[in-house]
Protein backbone atom coordinates (compact mmCIF):
# COMPACT_ATOMS: atom_id res chain seq x y z
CA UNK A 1 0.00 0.00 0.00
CA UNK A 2 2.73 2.89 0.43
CA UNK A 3 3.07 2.44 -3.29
CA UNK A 4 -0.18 3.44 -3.87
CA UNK A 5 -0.59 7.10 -5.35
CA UNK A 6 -3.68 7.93 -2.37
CA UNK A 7 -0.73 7.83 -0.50
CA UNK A 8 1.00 10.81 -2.31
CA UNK A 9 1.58 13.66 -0.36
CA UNK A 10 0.35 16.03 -3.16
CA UNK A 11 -2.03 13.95 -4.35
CA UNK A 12 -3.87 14.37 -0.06
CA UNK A 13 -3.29 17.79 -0.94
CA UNK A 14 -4.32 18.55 -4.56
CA UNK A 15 -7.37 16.00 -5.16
CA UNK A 16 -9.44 17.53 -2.32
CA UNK A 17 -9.59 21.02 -3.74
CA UNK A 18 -10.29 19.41 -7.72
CA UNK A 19 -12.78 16.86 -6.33
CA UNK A 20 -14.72 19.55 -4.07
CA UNK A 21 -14.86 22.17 -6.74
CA UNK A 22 -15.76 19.77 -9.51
CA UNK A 23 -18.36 18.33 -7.29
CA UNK A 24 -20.19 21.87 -6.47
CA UNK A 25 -20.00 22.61 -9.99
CA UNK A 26 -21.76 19.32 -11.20
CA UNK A 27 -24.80 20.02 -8.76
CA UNK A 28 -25.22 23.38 -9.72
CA UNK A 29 -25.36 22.37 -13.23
CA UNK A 30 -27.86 19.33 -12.23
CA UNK A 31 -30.45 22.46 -10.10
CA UNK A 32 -29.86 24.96 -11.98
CA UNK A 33 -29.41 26.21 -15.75
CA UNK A 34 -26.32 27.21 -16.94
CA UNK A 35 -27.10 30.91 -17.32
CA UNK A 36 -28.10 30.55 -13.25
CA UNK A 37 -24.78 29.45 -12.40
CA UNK A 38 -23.28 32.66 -11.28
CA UNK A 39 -26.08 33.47 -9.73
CA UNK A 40 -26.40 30.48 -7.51
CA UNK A 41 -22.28 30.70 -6.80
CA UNK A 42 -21.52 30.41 -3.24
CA UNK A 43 -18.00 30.53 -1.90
CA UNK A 44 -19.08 28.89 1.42
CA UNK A 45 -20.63 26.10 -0.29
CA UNK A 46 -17.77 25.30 -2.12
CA UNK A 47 -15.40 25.14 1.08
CA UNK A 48 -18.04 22.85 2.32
CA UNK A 49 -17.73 20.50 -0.99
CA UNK A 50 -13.96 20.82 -0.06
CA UNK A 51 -14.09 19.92 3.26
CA UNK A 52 -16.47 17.42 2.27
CA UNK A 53 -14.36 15.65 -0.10
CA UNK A 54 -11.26 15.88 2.16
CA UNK A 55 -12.93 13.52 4.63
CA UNK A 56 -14.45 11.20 2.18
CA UNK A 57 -10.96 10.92 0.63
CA UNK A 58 -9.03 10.58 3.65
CA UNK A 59 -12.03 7.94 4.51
CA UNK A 60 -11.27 5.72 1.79
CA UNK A 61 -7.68 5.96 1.98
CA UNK A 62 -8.18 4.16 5.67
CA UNK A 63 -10.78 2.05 4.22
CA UNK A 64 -8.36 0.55 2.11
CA UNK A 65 -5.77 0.42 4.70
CA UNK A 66 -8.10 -0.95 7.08
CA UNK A 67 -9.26 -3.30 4.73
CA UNK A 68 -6.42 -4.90 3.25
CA UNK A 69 -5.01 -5.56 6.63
CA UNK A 70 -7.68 -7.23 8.26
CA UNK A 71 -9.13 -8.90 5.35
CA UNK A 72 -6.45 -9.56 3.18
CA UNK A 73 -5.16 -8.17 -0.31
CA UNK A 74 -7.67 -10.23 -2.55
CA UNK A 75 -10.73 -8.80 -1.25
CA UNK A 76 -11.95 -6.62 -3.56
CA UNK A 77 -15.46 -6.72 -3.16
CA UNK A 78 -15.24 -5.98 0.32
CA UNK A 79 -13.05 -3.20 0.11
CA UNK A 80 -15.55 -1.36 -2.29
CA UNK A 81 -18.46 -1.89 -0.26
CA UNK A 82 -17.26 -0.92 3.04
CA UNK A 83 -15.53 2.65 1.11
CA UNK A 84 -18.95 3.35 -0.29
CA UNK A 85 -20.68 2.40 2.94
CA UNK A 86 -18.22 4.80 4.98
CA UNK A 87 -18.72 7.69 2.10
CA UNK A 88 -22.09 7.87 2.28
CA UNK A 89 -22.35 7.89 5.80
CA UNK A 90 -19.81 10.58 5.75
CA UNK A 91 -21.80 12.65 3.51
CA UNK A 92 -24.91 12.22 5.44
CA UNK A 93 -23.46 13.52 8.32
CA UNK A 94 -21.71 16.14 6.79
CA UNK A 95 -24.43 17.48 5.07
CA UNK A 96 -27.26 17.04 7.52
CA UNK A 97 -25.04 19.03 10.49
CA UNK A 98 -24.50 21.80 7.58
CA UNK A 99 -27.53 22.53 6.82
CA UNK A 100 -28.74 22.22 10.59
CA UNK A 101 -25.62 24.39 12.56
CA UNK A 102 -25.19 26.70 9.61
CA UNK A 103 -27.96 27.13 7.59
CA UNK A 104 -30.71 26.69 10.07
CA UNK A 105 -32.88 24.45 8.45
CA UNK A 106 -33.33 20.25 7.72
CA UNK A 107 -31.94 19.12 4.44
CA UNK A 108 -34.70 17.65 1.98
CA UNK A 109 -34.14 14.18 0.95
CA UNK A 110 -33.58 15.31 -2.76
CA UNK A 111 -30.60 17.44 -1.69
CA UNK A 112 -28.79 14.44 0.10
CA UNK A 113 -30.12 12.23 -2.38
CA UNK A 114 -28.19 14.07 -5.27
CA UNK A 115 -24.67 14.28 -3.09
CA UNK A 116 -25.23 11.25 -1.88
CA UNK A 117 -25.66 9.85 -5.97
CA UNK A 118 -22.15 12.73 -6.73
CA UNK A 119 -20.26 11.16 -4.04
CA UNK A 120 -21.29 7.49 -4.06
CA UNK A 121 -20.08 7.78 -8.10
CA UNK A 122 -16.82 9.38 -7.69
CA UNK A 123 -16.35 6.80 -4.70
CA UNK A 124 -16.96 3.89 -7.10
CA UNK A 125 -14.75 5.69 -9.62
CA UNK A 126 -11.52 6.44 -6.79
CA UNK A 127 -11.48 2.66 -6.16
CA UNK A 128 -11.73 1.75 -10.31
CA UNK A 129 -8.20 3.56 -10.26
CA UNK A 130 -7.48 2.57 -6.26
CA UNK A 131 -7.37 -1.25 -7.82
CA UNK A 132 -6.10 -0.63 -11.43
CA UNK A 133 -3.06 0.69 -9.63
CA UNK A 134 -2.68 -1.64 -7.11
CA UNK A 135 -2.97 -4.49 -9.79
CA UNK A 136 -0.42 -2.83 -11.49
CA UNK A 137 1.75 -2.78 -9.07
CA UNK A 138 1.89 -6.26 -7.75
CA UNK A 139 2.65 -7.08 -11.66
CA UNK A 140 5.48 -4.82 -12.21
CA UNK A 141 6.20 -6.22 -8.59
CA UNK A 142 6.50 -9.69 -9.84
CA UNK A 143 8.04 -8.84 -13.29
CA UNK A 144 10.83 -7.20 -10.71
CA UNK A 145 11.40 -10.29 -8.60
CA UNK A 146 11.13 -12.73 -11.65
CA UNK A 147 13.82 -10.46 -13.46
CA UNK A 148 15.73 -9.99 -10.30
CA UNK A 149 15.83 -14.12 -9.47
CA UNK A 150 17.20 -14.46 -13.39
CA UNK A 151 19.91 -11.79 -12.48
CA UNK A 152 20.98 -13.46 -9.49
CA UNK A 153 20.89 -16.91 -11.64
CA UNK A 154 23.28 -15.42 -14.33
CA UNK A 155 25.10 -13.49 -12.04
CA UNK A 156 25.82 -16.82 -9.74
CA UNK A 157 26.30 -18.87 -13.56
CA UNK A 158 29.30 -15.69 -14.30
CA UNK A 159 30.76 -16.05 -11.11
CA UNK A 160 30.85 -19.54 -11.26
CA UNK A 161 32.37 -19.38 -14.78
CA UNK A 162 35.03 -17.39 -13.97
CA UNK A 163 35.90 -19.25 -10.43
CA UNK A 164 35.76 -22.75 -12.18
CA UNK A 165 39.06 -24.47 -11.99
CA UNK A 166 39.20 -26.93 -15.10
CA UNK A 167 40.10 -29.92 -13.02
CA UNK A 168 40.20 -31.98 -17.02
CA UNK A 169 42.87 -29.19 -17.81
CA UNK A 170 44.88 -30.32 -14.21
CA UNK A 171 44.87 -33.65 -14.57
CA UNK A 172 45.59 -33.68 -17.86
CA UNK A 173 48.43 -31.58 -17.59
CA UNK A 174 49.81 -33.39 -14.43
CA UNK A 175 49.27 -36.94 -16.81
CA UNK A 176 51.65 -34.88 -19.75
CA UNK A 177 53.84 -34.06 -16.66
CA UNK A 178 54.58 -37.55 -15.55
CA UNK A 179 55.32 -38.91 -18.95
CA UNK A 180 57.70 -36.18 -19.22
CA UNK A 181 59.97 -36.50 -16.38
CA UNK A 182 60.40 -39.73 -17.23
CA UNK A 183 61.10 -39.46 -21.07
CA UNK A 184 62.11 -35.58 -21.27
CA UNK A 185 63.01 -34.04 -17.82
CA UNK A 186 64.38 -31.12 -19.60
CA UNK A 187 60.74 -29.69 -20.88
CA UNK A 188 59.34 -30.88 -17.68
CA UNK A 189 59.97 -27.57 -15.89
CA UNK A 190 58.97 -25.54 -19.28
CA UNK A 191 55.40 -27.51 -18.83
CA UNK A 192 55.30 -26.35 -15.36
CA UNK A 193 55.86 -22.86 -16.19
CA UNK A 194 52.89 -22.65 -18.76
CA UNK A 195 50.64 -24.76 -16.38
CA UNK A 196 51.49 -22.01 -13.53
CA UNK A 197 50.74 -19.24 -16.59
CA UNK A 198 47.54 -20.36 -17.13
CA UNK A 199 46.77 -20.86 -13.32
CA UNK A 200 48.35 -17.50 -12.35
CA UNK A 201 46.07 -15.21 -14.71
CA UNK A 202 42.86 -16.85 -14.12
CA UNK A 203 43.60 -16.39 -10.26
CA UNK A 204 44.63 -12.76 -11.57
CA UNK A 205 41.93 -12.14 -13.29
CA UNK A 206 38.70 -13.88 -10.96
CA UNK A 207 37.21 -10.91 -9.62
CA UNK A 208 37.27 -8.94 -13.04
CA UNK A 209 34.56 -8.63 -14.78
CA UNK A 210 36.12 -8.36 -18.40
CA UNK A 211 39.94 -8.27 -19.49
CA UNK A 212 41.86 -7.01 -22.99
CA UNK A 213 41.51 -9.20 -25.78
CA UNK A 214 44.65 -8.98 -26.04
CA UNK A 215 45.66 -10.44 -22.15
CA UNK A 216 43.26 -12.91 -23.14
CA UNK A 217 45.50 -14.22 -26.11
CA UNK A 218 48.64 -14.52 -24.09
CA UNK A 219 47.18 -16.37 -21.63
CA UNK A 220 45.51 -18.45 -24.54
CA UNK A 221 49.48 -19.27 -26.34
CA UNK A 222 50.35 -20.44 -23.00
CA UNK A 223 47.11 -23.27 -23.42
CA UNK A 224 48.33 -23.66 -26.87
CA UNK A 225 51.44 -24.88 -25.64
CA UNK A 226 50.13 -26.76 -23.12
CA UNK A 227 48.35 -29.05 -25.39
CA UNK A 228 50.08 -29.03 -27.90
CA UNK A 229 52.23 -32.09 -28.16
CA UNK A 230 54.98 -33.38 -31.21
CA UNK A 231 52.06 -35.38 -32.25
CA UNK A 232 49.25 -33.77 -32.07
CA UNK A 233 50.13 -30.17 -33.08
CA UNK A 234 47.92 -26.75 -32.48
CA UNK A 235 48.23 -23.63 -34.05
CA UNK A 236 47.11 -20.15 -33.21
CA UNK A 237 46.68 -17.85 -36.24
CA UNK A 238 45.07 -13.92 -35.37
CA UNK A 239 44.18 -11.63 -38.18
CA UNK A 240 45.81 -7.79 -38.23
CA UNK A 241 42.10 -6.41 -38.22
CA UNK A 242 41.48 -8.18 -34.26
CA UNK A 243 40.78 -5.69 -32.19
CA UNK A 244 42.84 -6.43 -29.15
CA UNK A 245 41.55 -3.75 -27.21
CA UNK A 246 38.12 -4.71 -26.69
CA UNK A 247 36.76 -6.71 -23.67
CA UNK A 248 36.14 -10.47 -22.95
CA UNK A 249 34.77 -12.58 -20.58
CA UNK A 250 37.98 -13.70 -18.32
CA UNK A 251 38.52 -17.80 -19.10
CA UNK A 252 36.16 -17.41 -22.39
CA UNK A 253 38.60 -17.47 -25.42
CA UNK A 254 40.51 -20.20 -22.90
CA UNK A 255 37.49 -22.17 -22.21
CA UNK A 256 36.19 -22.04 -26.22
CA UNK A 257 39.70 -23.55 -26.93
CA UNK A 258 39.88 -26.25 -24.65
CA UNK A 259 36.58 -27.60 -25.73
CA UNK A 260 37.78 -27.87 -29.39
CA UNK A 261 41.13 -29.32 -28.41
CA UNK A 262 38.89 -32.09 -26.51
CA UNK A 263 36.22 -32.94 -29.02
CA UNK A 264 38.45 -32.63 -32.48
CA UNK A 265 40.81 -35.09 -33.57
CA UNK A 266 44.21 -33.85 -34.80
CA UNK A 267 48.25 -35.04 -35.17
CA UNK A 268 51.21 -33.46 -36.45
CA UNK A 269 50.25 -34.14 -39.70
CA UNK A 270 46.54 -33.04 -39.96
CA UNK A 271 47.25 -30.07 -36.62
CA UNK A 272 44.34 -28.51 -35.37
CA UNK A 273 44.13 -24.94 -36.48
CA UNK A 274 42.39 -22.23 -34.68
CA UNK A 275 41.59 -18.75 -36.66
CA UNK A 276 41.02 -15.71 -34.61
CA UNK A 277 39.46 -12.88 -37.00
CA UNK A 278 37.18 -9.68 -36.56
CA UNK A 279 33.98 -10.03 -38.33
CA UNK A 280 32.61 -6.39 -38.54
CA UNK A 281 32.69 -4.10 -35.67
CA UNK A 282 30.21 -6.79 -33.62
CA UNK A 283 31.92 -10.25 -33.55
CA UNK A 284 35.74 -11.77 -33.30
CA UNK A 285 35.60 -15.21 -34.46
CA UNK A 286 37.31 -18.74 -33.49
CA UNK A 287 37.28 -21.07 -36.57
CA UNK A 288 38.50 -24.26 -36.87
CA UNK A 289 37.37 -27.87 -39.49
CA UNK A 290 35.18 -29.80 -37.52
CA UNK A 291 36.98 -33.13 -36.99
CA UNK A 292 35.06 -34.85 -34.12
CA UNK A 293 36.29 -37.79 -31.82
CA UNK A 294 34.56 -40.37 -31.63
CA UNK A 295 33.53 -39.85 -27.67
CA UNK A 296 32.28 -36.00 -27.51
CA UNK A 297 33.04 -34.48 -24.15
CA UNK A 298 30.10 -33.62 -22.87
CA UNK A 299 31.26 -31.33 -19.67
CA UNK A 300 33.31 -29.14 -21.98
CA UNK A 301 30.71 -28.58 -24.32
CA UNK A 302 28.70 -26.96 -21.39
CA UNK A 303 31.06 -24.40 -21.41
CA UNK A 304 29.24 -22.82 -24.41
CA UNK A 305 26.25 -22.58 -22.56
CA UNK A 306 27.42 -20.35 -19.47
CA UNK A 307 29.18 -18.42 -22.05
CA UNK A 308 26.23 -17.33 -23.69
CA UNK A 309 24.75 -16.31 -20.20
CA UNK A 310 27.95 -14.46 -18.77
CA UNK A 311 27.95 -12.49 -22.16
CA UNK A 312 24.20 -11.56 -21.47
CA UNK A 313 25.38 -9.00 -19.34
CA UNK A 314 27.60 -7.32 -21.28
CA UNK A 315 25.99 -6.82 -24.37
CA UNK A 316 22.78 -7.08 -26.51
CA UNK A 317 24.52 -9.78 -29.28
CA UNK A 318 24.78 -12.71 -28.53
CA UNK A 319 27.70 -15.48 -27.71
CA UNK A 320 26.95 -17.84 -31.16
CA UNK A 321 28.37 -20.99 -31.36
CA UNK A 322 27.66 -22.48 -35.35
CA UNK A 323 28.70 -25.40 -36.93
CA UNK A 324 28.53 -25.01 -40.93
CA UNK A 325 29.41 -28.22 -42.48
CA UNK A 326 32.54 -28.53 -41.79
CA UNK A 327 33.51 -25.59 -40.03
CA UNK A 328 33.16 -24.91 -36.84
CA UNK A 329 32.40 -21.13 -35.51
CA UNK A 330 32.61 -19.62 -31.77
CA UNK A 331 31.85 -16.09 -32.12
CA UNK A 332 32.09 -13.72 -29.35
CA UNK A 333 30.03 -10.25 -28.80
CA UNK A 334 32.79 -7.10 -29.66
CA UNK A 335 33.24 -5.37 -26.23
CA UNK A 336 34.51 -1.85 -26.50
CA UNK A 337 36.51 -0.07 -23.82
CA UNK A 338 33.73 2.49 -23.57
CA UNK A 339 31.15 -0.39 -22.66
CA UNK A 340 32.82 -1.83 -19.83
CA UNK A 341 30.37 -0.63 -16.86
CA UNK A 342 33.33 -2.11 -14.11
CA UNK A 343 36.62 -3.85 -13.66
CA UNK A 344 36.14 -5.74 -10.50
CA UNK A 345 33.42 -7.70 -8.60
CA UNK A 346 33.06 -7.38 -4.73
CA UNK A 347 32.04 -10.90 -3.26
């Protein structure tokens, strides 16, 4: 209810004054010909049709009040009745002392009658808009909390992203690692140093909401050379037109090329080659042939799917993932530096 415009300051103030005024006016018109109008003008009477409507207002306003807490919000019906009820009984009063302490005289029954019928009808009218209103606010109310659960869903989905450790990435890694120091101890510290790389900037970079392009591609040769073996080689090719100074997800460009390294077969023959390009000012693409293993890896391929709702709150394209025959296309919303509405997030 303090949502409610009866509640309005001004409107306590204003609608009293219009209501009265307007009121007076419509009786005289219903008595009296228009050419009698001036003559028939009383000031008094129209403070009275003031003061009148003041307390009929301010008597529906704790109708409703009253009302809604003792009855509960869904009672409509009641809620008009008792307002009306309280109204009229209001006017009754109102006008019967009137004419009795200051006029002198009993009211006739067609008087009250017709401010009885003015008043009754602008009571049924005030609680028309009364309930419009208050209909419309528990909607945009609930169009508020549904939009503000979905927030906190993405928002939790983002944070989540970007705090995800890639234990397939570890273990993987620490696998490569063995083999090593047992066949090549001399590249065993050099795998070390880009699986503490890769480590070191996501830890870096976990409260940020977006990084550079640019960061983003070092951190994404270091996973090149990760796993990349003499076997089973991966290149890295960017274009000259790549904006490197617009914004990313942190982990996305990382997390894009780990799940084709996992689901696309490749050796040292036949490498698996990544293209990085700008397509117009709204995309940068990752391309690559589509050459699928046999086993798809399901959990990486989720990735794709939190992508698309971390970059919902960035910007109005959307993350696109599209396989065209045999091409393969991740393409990720163009972030410009002027976009980026803040650098860090405060858990």
């Amino acid at each position: 209810m303090k949502r409610a415009f009866i509640h309005n300051p001004y409107f306590r103030i204003i609608s009293p004054l219009v209501h009265g005024v307007l009121v007076y006016f419509l009786i005289l018109l219903v008595n009296n010909r228009i050419q009698e109008i001036a003559e028939s003008f009383s000031n008094q009477e129209v403070y009275v049709c003031i003061a009148l409507s003041t307390l009929c207002l301010e008597t529906m306003r704790m109708g409703a009040i009253g009302t809604r807490k003792w009855m509960g919000r869904t009672v409509v019906i009641a809620q008009v009745l008792i307002s009306l009820l309280l109204v009229l009984t209001v006017v009754y009063a109102g006008i019967a002392g009137y004419y009795r302490w200051v006029e002198h005289f009993s009211v006739t029954w067609s008087e009250l009658q017709m401010f009885m019928l003015v008043y009754g009808f602008t009571t049924l009218l005030y609680q028309v808009l009364l309930i419009s209103n208050e209909l419309l606010i528990r909607e945009n109310t609930r169009q508020l909390q549904t939009e503000e659960r979905l927030r906190e869903k993405v928002e939790a989905d983002f944070i989540g992203f970007r705090h995800d450790i890639n234990p397939g990435l570890l273990y993987g890694s620490l696998e490569k690692l063995l083999l090593l120091l047992h066949r090549h101890p001399d590249r065993a510290e050099e795998q070390v140093d880009l699986l503490a790389g890769i480590y070191r900037y996501q830890l870096m970079n976990r409260n940020r909401e977006l990084v550079t392009l640019e960061e983003e591609l070092a951190a994404a040769e270091l996973l090149r050379q990760l796993l990349g073996t003499d076997t089973a080689r991966i290149e890295l090719a960017c274009s000259n037109d790549l904006n490197r100074k617009s914004y990313v997800v942190p982990g996305a460009v990382l997390a894009a090329m780990d799940a084709m390294v996992r689901n696309t077969l490749f050796t040292a023959d036949a490498p698996l080659s990544i293209d990085l390009y700008q397509e117009d000012d709204e995309y940068f693409v990752m391309h690559h042939r589509i050459n699928d293993r046999l086993v798809i890896h399901e959990e990486s391929l989720k990735t794709f799917g939190r992508l698309q709702r971390a970059y919902s709150f960035f910007s109005d394209q959307p993350f696109v993932q599209v396989r065209a025959g045999v091409d393969n296309f991740v393409k990720f919303p163009v972030i410009e530096p002027a976009d980026e509405p803040h650098t860090t997030i405060h858990e």
